[in-house]
PDB file of N, CA and C in Angstrom:
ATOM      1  N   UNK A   1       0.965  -3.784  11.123  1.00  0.00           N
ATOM      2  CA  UNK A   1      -0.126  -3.972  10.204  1.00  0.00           C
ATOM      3  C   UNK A   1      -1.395  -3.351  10.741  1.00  0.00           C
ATOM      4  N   UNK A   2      -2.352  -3.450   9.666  1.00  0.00           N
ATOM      5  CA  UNK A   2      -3.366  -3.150   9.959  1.00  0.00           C
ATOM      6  C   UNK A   2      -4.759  -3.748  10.061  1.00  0.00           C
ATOM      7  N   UNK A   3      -5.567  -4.159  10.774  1.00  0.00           N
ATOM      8  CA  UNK A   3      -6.715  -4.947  10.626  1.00  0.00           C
ATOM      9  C   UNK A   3      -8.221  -4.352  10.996  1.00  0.00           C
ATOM     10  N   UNK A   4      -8.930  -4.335   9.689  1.00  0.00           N
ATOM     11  CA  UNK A   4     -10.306  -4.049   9.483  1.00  0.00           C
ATOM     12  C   UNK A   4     -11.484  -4.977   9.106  1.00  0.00           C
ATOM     13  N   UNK A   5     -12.331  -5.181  10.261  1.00  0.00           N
ATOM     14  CA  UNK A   5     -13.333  -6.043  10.591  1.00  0.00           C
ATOM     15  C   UNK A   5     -14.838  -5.408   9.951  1.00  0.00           C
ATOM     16  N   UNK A   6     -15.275  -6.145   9.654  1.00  0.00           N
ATOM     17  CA  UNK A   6     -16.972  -5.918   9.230  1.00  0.00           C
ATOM     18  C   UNK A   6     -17.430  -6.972   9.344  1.00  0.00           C
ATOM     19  N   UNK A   7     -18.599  -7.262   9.523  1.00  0.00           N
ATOM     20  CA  UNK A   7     -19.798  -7.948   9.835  1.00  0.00           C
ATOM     21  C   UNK A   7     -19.335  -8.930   8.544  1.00  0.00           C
ATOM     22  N   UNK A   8     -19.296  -9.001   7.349  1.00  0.00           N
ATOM     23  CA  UNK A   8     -19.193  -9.669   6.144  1.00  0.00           C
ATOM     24  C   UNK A   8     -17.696 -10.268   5.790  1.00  0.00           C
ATOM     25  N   UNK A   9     -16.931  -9.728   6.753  1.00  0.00           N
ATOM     26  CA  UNK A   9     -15.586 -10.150   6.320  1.00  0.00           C
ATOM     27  C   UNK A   9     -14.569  -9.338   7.121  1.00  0.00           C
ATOM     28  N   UNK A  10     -13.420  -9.618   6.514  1.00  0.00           N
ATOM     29  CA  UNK A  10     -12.269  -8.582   6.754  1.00  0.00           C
ATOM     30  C   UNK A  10     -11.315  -8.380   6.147  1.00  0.00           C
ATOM     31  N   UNK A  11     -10.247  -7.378   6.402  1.00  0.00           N
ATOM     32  CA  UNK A  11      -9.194  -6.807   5.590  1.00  0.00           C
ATOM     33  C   UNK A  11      -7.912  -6.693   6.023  1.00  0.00           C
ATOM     34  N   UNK A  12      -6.705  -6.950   5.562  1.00  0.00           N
ATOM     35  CA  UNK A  12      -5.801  -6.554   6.208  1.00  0.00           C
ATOM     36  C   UNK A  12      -4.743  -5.816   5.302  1.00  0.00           C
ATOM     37  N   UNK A  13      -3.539  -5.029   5.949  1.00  0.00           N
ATOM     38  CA  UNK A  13      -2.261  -4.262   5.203  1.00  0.00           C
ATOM     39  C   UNK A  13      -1.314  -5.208   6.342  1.00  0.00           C
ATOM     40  N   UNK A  14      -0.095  -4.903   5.923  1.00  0.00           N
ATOM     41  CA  UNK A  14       1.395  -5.254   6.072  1.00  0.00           C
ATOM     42  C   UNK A  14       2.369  -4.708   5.942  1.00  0.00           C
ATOM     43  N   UNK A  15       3.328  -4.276   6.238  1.00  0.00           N
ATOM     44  CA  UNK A  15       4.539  -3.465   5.450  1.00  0.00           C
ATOM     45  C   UNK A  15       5.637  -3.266   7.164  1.00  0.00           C
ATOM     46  N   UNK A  16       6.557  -2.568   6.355  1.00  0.00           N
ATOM     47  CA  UNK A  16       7.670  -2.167   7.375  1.00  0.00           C
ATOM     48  C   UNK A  16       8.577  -1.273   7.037  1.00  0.00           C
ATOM     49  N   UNK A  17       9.507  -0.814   8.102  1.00  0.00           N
ATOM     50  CA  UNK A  17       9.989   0.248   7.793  1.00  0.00           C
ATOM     51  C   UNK A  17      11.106   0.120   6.606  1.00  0.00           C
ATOM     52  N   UNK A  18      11.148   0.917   5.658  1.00  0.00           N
ATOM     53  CA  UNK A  18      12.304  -0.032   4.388  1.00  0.00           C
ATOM     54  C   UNK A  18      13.179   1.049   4.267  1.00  0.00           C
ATOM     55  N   UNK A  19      13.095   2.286   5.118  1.00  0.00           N
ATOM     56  CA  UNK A  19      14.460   3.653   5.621  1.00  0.00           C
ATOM     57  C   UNK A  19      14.236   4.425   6.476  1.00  0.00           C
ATOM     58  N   UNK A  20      14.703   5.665   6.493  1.00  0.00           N
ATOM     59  CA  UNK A  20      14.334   6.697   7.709  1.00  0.00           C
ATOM     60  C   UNK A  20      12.805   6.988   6.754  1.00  0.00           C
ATOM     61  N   UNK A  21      11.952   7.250   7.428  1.00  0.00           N
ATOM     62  CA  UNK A  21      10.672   8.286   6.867  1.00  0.00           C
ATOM     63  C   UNK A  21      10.063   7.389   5.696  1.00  0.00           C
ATOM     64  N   UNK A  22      10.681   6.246   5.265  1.00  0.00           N
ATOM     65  CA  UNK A  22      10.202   5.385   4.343  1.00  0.00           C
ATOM     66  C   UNK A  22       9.489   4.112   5.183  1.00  0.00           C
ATOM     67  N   UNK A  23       8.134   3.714   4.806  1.00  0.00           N
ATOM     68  CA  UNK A  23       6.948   2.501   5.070  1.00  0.00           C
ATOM     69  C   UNK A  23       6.855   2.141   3.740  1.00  0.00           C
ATOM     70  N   UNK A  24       7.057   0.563   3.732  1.00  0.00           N
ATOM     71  CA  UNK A  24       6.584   0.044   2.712  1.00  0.00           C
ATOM     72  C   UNK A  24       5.344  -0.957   3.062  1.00  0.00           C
ATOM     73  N   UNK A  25       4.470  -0.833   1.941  1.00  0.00           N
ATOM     74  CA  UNK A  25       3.361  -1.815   2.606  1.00  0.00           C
ATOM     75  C   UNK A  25       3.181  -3.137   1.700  1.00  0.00           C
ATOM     76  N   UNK A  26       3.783  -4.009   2.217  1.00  0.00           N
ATOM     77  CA  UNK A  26       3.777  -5.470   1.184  1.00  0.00           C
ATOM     78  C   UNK A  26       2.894  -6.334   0.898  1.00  0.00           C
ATOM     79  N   UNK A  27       1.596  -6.180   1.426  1.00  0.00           N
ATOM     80  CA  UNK A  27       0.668  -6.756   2.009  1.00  0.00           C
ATOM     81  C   UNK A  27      -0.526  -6.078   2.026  1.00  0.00           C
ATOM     82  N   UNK A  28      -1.163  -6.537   1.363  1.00  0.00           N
ATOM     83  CA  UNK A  28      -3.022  -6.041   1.382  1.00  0.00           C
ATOM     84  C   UNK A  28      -3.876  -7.162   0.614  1.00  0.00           C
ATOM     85  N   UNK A  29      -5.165  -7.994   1.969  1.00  0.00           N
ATOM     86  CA  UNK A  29      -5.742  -8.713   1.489  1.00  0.00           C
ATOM     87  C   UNK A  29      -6.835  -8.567   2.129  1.00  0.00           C
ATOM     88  N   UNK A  30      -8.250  -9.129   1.393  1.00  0.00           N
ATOM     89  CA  UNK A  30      -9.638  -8.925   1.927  1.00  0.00           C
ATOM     90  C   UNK A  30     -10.309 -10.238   1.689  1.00  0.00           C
ATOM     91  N   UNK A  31     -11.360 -10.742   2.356  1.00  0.00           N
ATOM     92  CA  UNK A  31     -12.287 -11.139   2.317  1.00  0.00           C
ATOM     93  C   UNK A  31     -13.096 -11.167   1.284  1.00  0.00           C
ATOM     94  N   UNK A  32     -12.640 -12.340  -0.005  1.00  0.00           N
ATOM     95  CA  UNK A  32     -13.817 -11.771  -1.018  1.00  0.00           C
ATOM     96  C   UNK A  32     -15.465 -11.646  -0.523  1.00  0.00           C
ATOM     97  N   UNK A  33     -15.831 -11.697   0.161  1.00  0.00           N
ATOM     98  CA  UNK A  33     -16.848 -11.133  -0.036  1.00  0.00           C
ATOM     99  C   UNK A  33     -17.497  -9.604   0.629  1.00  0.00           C
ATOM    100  N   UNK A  34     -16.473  -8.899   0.667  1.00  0.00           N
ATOM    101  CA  UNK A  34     -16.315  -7.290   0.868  1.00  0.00           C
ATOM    102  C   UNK A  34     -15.951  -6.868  -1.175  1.00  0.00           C
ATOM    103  N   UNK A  35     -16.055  -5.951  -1.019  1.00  0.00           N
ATOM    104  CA  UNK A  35     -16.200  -5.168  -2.286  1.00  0.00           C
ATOM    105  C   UNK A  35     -15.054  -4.916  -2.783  1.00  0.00           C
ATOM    106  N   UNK A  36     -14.175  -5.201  -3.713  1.00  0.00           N
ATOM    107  CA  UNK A  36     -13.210  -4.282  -4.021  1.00  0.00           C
ATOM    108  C   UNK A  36     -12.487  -3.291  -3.473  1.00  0.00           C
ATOM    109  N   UNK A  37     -13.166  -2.331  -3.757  1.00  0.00           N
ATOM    110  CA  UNK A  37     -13.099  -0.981  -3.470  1.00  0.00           C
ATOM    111  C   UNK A  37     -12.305  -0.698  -1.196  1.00  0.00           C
ATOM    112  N   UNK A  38     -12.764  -1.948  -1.051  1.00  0.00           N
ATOM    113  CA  UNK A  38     -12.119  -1.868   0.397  1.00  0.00           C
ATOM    114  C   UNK A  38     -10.094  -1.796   0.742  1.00  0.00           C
ATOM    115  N   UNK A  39      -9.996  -2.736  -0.344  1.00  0.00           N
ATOM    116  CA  UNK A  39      -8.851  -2.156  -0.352  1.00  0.00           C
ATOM    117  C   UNK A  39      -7.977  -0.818  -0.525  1.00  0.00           C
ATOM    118  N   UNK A  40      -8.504  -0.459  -1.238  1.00  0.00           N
ATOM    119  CA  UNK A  40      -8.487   1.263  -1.240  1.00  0.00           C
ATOM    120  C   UNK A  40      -8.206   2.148  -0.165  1.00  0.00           C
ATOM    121  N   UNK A  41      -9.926   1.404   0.779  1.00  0.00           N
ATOM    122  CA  UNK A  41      -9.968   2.255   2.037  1.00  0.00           C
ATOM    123  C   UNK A  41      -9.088   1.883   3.104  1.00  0.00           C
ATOM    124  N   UNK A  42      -8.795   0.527   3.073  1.00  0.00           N
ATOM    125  CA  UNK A  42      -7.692   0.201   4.138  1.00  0.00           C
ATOM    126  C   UNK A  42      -6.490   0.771   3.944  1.00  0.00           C
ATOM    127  N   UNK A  43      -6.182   0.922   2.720  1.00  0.00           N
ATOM    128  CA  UNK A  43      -4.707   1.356   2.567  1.00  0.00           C
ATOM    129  C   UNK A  43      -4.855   3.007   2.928  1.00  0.00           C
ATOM    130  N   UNK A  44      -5.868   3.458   2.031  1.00  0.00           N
ATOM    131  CA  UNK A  44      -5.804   5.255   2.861  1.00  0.00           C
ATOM    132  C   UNK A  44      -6.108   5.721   4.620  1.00  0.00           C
ATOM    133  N   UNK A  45      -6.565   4.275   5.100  1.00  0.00           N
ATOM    134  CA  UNK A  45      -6.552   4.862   6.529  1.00  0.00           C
ATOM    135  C   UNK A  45      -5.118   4.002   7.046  1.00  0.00           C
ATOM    136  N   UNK A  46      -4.606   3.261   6.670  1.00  0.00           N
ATOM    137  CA  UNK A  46      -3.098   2.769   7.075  1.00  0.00           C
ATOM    138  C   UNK A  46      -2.470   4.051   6.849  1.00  0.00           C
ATOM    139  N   UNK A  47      -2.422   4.676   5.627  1.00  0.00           N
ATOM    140  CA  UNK A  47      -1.386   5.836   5.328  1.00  0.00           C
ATOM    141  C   UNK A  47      -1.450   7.126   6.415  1.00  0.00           C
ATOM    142  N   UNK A  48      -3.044   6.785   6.685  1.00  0.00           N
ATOM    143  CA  UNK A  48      -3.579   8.447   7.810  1.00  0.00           C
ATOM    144  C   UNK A  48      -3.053   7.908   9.144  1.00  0.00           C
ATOM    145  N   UNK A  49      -2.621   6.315   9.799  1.00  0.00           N
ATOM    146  CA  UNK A  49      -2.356   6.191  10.526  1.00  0.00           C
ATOM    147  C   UNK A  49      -0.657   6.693  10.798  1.00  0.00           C
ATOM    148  N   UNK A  50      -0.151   6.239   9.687  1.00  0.00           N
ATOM    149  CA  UNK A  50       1.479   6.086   9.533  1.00  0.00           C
ATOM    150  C   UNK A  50       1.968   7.624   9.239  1.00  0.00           C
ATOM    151  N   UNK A  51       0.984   8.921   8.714  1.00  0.00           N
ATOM    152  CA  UNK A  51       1.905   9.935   8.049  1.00  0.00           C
ATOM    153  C   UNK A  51       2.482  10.486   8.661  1.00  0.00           C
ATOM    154  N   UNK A  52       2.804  10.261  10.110  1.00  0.00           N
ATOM    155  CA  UNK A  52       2.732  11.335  11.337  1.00  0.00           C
ATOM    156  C   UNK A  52       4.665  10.709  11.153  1.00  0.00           C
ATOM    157  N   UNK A  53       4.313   9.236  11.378  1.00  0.00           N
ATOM    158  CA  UNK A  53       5.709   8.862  11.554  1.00  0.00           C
ATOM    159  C   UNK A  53       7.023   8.020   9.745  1.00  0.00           C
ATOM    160  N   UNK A  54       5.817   8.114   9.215  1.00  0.00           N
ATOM    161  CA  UNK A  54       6.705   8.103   7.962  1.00  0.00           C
ATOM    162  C   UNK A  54       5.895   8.989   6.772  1.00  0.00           C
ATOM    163  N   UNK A  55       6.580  10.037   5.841  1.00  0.00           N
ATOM    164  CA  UNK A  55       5.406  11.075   5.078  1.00  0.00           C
ATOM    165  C   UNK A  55       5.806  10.246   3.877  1.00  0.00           C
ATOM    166  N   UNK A  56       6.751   9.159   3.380  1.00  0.00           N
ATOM    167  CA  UNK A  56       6.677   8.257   2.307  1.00  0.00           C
ATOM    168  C   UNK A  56       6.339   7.154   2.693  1.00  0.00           C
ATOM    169  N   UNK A  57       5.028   6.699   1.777  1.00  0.00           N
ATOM    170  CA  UNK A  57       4.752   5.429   1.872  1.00  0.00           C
ATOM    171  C   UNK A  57       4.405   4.650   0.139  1.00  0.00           C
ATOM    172  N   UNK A  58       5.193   3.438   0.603  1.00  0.00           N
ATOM    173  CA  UNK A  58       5.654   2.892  -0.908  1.00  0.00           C
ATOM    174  C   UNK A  58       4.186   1.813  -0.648  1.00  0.00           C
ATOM    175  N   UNK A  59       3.242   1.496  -1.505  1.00  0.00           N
ATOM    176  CA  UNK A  59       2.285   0.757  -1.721  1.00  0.00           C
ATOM    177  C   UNK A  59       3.003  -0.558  -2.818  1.00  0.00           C
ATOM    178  N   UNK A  60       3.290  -1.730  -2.201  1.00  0.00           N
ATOM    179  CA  UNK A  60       4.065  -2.600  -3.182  1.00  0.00           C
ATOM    180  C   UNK A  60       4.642  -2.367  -4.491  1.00  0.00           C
ATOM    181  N   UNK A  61       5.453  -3.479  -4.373  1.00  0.00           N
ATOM    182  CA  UNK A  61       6.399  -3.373  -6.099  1.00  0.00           C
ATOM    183  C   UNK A  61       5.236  -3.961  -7.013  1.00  0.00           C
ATOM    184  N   UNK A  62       5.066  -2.423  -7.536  1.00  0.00           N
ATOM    185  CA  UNK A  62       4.750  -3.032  -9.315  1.00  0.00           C
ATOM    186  C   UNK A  62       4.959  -3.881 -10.290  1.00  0.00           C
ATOM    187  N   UNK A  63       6.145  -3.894  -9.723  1.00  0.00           N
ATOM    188  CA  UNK A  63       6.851  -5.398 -10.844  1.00  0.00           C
ATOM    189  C   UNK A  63       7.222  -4.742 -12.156  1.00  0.00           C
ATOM    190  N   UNK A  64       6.790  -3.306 -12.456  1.00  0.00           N
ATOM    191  CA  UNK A  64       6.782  -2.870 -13.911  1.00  0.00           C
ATOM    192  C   UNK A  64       5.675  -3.417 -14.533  1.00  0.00           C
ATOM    193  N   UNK A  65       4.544  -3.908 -14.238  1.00  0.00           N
ATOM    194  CA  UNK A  65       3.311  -4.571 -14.496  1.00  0.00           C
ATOM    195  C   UNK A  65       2.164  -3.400 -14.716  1.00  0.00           C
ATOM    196  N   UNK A  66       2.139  -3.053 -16.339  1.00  0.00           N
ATOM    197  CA  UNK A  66       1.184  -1.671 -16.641  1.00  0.00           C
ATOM    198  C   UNK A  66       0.198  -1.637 -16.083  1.00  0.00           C
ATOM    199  N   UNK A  67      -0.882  -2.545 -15.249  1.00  0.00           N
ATOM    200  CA  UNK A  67      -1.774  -2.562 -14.639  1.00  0.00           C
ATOM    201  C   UNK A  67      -1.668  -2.257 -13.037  1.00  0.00           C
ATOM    202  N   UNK A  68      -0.689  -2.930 -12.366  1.00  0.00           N
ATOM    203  CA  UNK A  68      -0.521  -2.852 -10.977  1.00  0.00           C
ATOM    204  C   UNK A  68      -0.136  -0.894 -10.936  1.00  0.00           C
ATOM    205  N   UNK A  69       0.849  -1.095 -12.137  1.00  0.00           N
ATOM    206  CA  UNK A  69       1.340   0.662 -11.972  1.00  0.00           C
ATOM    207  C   UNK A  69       0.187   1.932 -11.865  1.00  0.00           C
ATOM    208  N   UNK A  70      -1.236   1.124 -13.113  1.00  0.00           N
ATOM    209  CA  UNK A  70      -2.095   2.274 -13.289  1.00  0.00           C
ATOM    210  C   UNK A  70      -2.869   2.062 -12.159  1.00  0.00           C
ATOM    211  N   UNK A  71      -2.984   1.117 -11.664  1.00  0.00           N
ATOM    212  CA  UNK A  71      -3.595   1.396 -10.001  1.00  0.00           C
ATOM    213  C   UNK A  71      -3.115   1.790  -9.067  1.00  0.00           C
ATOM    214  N   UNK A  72      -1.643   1.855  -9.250  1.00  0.00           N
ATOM    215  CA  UNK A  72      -0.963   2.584  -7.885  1.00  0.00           C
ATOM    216  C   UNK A  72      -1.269   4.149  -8.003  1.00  0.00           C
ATOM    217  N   UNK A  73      -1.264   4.656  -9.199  1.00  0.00           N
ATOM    218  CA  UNK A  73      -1.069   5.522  -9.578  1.00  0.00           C
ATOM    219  C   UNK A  73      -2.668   6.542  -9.288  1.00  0.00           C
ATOM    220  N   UNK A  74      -3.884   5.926  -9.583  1.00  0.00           N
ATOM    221  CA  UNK A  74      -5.107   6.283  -8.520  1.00  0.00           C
ATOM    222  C   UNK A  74      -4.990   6.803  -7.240  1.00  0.00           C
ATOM    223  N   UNK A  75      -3.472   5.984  -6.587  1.00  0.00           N
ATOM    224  CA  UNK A  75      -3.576   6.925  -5.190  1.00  0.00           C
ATOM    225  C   UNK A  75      -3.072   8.233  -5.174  1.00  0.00           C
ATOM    226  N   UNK A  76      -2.800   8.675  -6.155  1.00  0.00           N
ATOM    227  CA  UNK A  76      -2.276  10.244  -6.463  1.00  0.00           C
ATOM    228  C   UNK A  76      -0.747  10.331  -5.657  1.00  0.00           C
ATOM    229  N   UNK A  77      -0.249  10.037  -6.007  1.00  0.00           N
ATOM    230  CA  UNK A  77       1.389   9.856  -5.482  1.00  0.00           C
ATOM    231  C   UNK A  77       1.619  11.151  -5.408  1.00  0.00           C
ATOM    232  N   UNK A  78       2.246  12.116  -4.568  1.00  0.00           N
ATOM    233  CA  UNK A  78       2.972  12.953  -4.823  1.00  0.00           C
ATOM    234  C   UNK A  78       4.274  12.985  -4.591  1.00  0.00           C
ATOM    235  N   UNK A  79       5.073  12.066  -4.913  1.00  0.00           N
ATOM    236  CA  UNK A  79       6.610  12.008  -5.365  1.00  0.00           C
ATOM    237  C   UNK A  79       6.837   9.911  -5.614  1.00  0.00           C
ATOM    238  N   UNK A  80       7.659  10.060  -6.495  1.00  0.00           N
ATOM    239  CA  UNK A  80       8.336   9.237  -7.290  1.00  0.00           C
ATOM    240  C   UNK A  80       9.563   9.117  -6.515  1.00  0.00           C
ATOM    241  N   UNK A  81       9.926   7.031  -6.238  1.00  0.00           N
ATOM    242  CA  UNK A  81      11.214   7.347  -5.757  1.00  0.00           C
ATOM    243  C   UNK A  81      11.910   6.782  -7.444  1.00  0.00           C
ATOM    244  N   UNK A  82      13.360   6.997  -7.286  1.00  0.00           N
ATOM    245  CA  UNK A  82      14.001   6.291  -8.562  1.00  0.00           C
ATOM    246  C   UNK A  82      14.094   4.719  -8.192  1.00  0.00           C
ATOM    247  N   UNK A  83      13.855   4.010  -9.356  1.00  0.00           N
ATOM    248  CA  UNK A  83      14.056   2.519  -9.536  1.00  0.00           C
ATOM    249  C   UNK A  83      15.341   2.393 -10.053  1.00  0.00           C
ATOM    250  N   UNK A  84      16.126   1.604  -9.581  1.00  0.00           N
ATOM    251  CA  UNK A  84      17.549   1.235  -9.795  1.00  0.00           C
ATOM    252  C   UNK A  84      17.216  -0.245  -9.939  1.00  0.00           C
ATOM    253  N   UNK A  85      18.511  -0.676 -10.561  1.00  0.00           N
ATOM    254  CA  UNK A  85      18.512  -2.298 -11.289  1.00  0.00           C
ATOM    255  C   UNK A  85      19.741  -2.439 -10.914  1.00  0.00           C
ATOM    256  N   UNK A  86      20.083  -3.419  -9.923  1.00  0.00           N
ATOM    257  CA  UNK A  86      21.596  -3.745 -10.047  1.00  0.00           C
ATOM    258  C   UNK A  86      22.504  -4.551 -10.493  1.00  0.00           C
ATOM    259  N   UNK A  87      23.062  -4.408 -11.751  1.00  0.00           N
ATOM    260  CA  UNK A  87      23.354  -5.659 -12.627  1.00  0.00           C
ATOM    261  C   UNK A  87      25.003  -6.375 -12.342  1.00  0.00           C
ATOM    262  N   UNK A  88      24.853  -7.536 -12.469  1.00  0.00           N
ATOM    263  CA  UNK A  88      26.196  -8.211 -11.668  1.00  0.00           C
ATOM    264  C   UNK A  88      27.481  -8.032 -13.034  1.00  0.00           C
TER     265      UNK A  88
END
């Protein structure tokens, strides 16, 4: 994980390795009284920490939730993995 301190609060990420070259990050929480927008920055300097040793990084399950998706989607993804459903 990752942990980011300020005077007003703090922030943290989470995740683990979920294949070869694959990080998933399950976990991102702040201090309400930091801004929004911090989450953002924690997660893009987690990713600048990790790209060296994983170049996919999955930012939590969406759930299929049109909102969680259009915010993932701000981080400018450049590749899509496939979603599979496995039905019994």
């Amino acid at each position: 994980g990752i942990l980011l301190t300020a005077p007003e609060g703090a922030a943290f990420a989470l995740g683990y390795e979920s294949g070869p070259g694959i990080f998933t990050m399950t976990m991102s929480k702040h201090d309400p009284t930091l801004p929004e927008s911090i989450t953002a920055l924690l997660i893009h300097h987690f990713a600048i920490l990790l790209k060296d040793l994983y170049p996919r990084i999955n930012i939590e399950e969406d759930l299929g939730l049109e909102g969680l998706r259009t915010a993932k989607q701000l981080y400018s993804p450049v590749d899509l993995l496939k979603v599979y459903e496995v039905l019994k």
